[in-house]
Protein backbone atom coordinates (compact mmCIF):
# COMPACT_ATOMS: atom_id res chain seq x y z
CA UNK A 1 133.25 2.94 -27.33
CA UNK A 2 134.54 6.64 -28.40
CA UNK A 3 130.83 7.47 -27.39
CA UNK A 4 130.30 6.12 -24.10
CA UNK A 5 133.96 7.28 -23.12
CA UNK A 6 132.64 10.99 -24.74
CA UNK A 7 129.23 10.96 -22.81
CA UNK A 8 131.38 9.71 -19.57
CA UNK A 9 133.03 12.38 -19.26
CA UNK A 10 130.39 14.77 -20.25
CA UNK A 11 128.78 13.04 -16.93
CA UNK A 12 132.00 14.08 -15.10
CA UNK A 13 132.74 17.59 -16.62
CA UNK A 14 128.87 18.44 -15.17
CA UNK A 15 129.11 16.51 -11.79
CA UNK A 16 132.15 19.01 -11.22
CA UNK A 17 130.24 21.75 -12.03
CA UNK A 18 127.39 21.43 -10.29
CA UNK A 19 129.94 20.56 -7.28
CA UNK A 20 132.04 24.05 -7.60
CA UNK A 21 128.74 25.66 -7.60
CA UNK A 22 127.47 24.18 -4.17
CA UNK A 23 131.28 25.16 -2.97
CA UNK A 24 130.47 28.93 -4.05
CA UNK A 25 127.21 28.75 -2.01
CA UNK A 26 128.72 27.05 0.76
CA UNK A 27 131.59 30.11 1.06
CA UNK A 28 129.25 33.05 0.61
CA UNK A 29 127.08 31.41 3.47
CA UNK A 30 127.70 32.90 6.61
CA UNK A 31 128.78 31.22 9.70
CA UNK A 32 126.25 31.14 12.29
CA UNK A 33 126.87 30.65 16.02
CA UNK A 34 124.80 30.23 19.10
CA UNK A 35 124.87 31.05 23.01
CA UNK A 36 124.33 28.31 25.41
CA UNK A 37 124.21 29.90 29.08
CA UNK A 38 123.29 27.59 32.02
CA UNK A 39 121.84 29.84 34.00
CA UNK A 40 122.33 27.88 37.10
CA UNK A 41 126.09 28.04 36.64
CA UNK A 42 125.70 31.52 35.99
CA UNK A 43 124.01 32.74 38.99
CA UNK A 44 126.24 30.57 41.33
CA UNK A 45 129.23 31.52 40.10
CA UNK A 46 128.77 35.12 39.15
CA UNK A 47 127.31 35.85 42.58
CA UNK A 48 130.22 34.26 44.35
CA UNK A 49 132.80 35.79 42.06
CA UNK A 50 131.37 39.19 43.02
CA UNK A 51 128.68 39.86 45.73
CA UNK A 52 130.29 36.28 47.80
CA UNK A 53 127.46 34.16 47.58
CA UNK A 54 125.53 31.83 45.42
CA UNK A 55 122.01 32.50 47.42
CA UNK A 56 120.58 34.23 44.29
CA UNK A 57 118.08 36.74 47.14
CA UNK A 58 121.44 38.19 48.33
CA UNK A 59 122.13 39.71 44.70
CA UNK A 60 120.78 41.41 41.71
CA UNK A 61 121.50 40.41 38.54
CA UNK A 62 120.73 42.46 35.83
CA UNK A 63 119.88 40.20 33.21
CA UNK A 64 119.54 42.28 30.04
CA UNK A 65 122.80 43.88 30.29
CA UNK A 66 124.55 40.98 30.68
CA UNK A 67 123.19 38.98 28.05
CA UNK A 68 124.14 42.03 25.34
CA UNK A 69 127.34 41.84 26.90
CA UNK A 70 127.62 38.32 26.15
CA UNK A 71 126.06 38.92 22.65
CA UNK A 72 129.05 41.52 22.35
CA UNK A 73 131.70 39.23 23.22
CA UNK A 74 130.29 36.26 20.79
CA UNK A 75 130.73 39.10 17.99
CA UNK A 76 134.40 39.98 18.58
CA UNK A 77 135.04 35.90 18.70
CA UNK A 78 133.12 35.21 15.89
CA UNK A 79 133.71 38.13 13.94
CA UNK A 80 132.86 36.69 10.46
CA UNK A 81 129.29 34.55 12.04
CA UNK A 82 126.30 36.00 12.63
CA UNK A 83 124.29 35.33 16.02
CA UNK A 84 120.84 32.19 15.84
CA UNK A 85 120.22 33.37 19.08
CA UNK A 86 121.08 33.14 22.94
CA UNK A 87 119.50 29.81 24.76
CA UNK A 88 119.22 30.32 28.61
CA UNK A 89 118.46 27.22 30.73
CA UNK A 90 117.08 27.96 34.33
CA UNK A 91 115.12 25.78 36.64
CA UNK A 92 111.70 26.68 38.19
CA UNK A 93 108.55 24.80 39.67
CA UNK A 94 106.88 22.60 37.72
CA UNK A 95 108.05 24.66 34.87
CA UNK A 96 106.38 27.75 35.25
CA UNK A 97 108.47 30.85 34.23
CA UNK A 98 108.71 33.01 37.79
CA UNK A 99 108.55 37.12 37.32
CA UNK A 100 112.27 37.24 35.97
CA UNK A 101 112.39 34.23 33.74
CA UNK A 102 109.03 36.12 31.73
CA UNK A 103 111.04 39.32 31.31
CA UNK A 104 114.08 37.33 29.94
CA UNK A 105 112.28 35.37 27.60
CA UNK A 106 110.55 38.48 26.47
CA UNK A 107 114.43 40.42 25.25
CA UNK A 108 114.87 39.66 21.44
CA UNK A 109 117.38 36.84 20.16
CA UNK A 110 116.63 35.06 23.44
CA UNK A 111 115.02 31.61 24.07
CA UNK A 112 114.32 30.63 27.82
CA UNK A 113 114.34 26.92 28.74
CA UNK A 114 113.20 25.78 32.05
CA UNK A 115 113.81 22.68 33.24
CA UNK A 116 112.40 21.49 36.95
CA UNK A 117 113.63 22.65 40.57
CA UNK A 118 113.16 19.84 43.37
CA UNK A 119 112.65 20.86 47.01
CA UNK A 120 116.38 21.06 47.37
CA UNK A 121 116.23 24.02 44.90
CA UNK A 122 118.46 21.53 42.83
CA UNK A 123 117.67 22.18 38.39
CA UNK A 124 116.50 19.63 37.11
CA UNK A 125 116.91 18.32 33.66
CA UNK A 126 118.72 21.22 32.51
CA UNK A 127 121.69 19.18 30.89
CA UNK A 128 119.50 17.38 28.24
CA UNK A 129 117.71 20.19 27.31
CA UNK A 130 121.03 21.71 26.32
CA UNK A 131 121.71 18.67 24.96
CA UNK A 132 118.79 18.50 22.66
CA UNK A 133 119.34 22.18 21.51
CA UNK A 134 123.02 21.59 20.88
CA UNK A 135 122.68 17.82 19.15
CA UNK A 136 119.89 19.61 17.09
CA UNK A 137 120.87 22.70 15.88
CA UNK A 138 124.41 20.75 14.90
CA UNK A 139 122.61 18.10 12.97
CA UNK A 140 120.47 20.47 11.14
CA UNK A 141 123.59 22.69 10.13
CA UNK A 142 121.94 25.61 11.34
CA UNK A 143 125.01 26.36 13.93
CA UNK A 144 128.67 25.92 12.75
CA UNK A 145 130.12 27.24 16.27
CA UNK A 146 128.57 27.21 19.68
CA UNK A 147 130.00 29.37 22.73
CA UNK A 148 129.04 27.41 26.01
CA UNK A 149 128.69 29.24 29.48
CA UNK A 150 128.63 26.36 31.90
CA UNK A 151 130.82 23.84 34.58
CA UNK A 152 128.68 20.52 34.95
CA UNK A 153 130.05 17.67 34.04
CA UNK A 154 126.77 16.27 32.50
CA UNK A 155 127.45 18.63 29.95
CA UNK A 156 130.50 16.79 28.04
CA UNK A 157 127.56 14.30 26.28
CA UNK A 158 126.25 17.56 24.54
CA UNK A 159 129.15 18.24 23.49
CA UNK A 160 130.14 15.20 22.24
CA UNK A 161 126.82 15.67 20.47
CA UNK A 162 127.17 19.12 18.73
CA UNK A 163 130.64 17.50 18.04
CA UNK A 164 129.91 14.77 15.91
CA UNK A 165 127.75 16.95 13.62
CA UNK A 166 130.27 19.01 13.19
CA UNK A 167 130.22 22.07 15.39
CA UNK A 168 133.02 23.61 16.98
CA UNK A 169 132.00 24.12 20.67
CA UNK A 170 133.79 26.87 22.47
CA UNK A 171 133.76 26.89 27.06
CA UNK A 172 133.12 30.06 28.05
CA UNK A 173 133.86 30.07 32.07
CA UNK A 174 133.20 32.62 35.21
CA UNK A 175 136.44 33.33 37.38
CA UNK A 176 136.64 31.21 40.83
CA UNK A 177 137.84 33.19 43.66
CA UNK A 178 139.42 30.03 44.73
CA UNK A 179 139.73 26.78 42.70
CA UNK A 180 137.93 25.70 40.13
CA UNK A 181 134.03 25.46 38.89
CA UNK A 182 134.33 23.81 35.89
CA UNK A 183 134.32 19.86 35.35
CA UNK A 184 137.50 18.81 33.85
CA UNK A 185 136.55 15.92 31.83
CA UNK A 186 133.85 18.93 30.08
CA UNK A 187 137.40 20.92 29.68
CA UNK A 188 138.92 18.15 28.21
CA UNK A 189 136.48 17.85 25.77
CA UNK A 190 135.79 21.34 24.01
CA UNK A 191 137.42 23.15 20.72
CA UNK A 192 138.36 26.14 22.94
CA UNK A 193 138.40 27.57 26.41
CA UNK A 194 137.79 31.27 27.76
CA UNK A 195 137.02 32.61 31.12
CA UNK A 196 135.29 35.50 32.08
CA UNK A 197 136.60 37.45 35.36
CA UNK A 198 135.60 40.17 37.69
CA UNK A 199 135.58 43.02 35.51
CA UNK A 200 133.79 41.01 33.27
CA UNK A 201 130.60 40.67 35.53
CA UNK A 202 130.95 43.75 37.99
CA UNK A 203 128.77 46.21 36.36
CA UNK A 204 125.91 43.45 35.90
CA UNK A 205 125.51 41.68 39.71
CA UNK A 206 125.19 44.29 42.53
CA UNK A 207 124.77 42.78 46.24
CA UNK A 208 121.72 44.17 48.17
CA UNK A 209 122.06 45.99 50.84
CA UNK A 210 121.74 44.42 54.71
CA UNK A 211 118.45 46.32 55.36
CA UNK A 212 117.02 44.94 51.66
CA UNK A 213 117.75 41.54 52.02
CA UNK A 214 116.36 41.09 55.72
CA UNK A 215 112.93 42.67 54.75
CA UNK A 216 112.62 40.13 52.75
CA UNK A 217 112.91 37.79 55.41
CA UNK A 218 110.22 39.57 57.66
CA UNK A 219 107.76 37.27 59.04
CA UNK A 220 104.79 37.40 56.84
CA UNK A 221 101.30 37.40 58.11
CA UNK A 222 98.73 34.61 57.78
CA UNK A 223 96.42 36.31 55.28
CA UNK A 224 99.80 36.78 52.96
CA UNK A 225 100.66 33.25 53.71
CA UNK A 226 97.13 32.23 52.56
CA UNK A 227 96.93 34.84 49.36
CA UNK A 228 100.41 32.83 48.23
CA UNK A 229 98.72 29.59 48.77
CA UNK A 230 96.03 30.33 46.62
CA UNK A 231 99.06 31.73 43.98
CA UNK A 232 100.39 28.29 44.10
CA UNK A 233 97.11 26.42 43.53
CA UNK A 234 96.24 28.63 40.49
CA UNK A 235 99.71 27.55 38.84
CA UNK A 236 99.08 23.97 40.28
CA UNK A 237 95.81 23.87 38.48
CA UNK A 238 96.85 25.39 35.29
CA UNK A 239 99.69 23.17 34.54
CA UNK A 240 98.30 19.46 35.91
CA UNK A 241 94.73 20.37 34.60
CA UNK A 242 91.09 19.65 36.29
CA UNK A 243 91.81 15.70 36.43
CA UNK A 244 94.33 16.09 38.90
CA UNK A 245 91.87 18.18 40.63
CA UNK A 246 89.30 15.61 40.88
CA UNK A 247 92.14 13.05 41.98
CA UNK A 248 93.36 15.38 44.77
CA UNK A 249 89.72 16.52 46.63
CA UNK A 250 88.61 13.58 48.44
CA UNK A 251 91.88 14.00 50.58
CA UNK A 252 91.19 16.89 51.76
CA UNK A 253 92.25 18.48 54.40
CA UNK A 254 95.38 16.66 53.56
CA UNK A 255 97.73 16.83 50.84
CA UNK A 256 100.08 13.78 49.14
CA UNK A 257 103.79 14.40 50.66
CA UNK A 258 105.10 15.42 47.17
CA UNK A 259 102.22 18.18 46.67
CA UNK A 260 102.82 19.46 50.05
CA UNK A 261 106.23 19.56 49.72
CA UNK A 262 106.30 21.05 46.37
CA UNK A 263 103.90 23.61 48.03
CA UNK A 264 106.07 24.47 51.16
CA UNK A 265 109.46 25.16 49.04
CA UNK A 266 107.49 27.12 46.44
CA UNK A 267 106.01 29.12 48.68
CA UNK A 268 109.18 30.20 50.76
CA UNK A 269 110.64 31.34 47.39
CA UNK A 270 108.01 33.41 46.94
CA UNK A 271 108.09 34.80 50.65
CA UNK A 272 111.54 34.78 50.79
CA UNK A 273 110.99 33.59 54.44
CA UNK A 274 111.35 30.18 55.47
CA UNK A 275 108.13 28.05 57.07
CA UNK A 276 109.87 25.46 58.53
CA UNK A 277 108.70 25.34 61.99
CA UNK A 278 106.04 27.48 61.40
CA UNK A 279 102.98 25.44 62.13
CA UNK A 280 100.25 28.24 61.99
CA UNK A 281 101.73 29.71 58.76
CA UNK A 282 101.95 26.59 57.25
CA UNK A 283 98.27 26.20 57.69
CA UNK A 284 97.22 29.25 55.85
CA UNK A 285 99.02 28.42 53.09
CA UNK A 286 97.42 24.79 52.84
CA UNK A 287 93.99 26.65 53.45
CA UNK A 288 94.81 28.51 50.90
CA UNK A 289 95.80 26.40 48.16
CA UNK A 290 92.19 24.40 49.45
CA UNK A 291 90.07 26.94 48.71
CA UNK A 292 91.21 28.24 45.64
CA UNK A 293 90.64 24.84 44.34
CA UNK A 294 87.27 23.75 45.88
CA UNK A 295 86.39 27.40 44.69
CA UNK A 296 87.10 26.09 41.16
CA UNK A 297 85.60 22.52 40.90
């Protein structure tokens, strides 16, 4: 009996050692935090806080700056954590990365999402891909804090998420000029709250001048118009592949609603002029996007 008790406790004294141990490793482990920046929100409200707008051609935003400054501010927050990285959600066509959303992914620390932009210019799936990040990165204990630049509601399930794995998830906000642009229910539901003002985001957006922003809305000639169109069908081609291709010719000279829409409001993005109305233009770009592809089956 004097035995069992004796190799009981044995059992005990080394289960409590082995548990102070993992306790030592756990405290000399530094705390790690993350950025989560919907760029959407971002864009929206940092132009309108400072340039009076939310049409992203009316402003620059100079990306790389602000994302160290953001970097900078995590480290005075989370002064004894160390930075995973910065996660910034944008929406483009079909997917593709445009000019700017390349050179962001490209800065170090940083890891550009894209969800999908309709032909409202609305983003697209945005929400769970934070969502996924957040729930992830929680459950895997690779995060213990997570600052969050962003308004929509949709937001509050990711939280939740993060949440329930344990992370602390801290609302970082942009200053309204009037009102709010945050979702309160997503207020209601973080560790902490901070917003960012005007002097914040001054030296990073810049609005462009009158004469800048109406060049870009010169109208464009047709041989532009058509160049674009065969832009477009290269991307078109590269993401849905040559069976799509062989599913779209025998239509031709028309194109499925969808395609052509998809088409018309990713070309005016990359005009910066608008084609509605513009019957002759429109057809260069559909001849265009043609030949590129009959060119390549």
């Amino acid at each position: 009996m004097n035995d069992d008790l004796e190799a009981l406790a044995a059992r005990i004294d080394r289960t409590n050692e082995l548990l102070q141990r993992m306790l030592a490793e756990v405290a000399k482990t530094p705390s790690t935090h993350a950025i989560f920046v919907d760029a959407g929100y971002l864009y929206a409200a940092a132009g309108r806080l400072v340039a009076g707008t939310e049409d992203r051609r009316a402003f620059d935003l100079d990306a790389e700056a602000l994302i160290e400054a953001l970097i900078d501010k995590a480290r005075t927050i989370f002064a004894d954590s160390r930075l995973l990285r910065i996660y910034w959600y944008d929406g483009a066509r079909r997917r593709i990365h445009t000019a700017e959303q390349q050179s962001i992914a490209e800065l170090p620390d940083v890891k550009v999402r894209l969800g999908n932009l309709n032909a409202n210019n609305q983003q697209k799936g945005v929400d769970s891909l934070i969502r996924s990040d957040l729930e992830s990165l929680a459950r895997h204990r690779a995060i213990s804090d997570a600052a969050l630049l962003g308004g929509d509601e949709d937001l509050v399930s990711a939280v939740e998420a993060a949440q329930g794995y344990g992370a602390r998830v801290h609302l970082w906000g942009i200053e309204a000029p009037e009102g709010r642009n945050q979702a309160e229910p997503l207020l209601w539901e973080v560790d902490s709250q901070r917003t960012l003002d005007l002097d914040f985001f001054k030296p990073y957006v810049a609005r462009r001048t009158a004469a800048a922003y109406e060049a870009t809305a010169s109208r464009p000639g047709r041989e532009d118009v058509r160049f674009v169109g065969a832009q477009i069908a290269a991307r078109w081609l590269a993401a849905r592949g040559r069976e799509s291709l062989v599913e779209l010719l025998p239509g031709h000279p028309y194109l499925p609603g969808s395609v052509d829409q998809d088409l018309l409001v990713e070309a005016e993005g990359l005009l910066q002029y608008s084609l509605r109305g513009q019957a002759d233009l429109r057809r260069a770009l559909r001849d265009g996007f043609w030949e590129h592809l009959q060119a390549q089956y």
